[in-house]
Protein backbone atom coordinates (compact mmCIF):
# COMPACT_ATOMS: atom_id res chain seq x y z
CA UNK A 1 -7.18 6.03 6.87
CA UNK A 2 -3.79 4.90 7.06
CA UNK A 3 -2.44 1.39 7.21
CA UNK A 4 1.20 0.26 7.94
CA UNK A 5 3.14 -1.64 5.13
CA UNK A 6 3.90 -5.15 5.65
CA UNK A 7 7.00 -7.50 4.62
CA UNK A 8 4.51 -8.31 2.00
CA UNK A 9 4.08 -5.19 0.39
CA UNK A 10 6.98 -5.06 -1.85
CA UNK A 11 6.09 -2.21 -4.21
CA UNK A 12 3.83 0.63 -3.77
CA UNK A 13 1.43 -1.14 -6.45
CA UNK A 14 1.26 -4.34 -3.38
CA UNK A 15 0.54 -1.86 -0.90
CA UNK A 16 -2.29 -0.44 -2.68
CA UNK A 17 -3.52 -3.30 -3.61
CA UNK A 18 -4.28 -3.87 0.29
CA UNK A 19 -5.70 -0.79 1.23
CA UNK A 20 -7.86 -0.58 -1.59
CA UNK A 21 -9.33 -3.88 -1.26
CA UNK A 22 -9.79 -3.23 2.26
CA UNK A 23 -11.96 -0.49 2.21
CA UNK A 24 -13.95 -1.60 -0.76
CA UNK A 25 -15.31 -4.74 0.88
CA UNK A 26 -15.82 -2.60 3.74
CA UNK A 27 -19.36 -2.46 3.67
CA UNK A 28 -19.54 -6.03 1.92
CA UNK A 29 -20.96 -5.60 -1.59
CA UNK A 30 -23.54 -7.80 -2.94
CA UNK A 31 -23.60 -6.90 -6.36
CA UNK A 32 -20.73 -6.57 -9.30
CA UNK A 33 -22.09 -2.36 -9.46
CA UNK A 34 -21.45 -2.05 -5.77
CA UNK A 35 -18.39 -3.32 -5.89
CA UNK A 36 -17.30 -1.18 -8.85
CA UNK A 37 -19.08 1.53 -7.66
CA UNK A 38 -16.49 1.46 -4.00
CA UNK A 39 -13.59 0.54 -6.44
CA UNK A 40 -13.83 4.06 -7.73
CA UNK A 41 -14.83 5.43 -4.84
CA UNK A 42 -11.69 4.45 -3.35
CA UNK A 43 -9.32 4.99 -5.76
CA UNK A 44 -10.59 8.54 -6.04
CA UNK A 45 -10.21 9.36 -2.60
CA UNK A 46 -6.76 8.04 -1.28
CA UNK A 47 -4.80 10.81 -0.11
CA UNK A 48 -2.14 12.40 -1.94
CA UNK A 49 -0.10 12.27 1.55
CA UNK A 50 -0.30 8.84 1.87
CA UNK A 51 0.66 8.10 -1.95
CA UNK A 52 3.86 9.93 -1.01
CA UNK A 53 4.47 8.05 2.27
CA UNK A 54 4.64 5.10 0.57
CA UNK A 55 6.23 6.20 -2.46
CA UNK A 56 9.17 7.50 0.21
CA UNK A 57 8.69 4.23 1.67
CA UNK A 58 9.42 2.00 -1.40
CA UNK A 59 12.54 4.72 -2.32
CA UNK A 60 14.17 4.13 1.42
CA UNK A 61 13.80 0.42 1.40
CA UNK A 62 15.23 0.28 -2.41
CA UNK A 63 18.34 2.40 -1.10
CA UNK A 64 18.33 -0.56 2.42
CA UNK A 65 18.29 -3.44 -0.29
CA UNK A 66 21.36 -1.64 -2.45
CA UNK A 67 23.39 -1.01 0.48
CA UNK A 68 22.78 -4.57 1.84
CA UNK A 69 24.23 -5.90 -0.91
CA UNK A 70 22.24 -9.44 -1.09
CA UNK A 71 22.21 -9.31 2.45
CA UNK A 72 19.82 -9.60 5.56
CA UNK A 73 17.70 -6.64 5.60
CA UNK A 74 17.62 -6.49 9.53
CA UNK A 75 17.66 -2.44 9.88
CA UNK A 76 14.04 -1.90 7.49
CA UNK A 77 11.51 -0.49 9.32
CA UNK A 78 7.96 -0.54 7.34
CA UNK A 79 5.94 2.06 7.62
CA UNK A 80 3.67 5.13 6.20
């Protein structure tokens, strides 16, 4: 399950952050053991593709920010 990245998600590790936490409240756990229980659920099953997509992601946007140099960032496009 894929998810786009958002102006928000400035490094991989703010991206994750988000798609982790929406899929472990996915089924609403009531108890601290559920809830670590679909933490490592989770974490154990996002796909290697998708860790590179954003990886790639974070890389491109890194090389938009150096050539900017300070300035607007109007040609980013976010995605995975």
């Amino acid at each position: 399950m894929a998810q786009s990245i958002c102006h928000q998600d400035l490094t991989p590790l703010h991206y994750f952050r988000g798609y982790v936490k929406s899929l472990v409240y996915a089924d609403k756990p009531r108890t601290i053991e559920a809830l670590k229980h679909n933490i490592e659920l989770v974490i154990h099953e996002i796909p290697s593709d998708l860790c590179e997509k954003v990886i790639q992601n974070w890389i491109d946007r890194i090389h938009c920010t150096a050539r900017s140099r300070d300035g607007h960032l109007n040609d980013v496009i976010f995605h995975t």
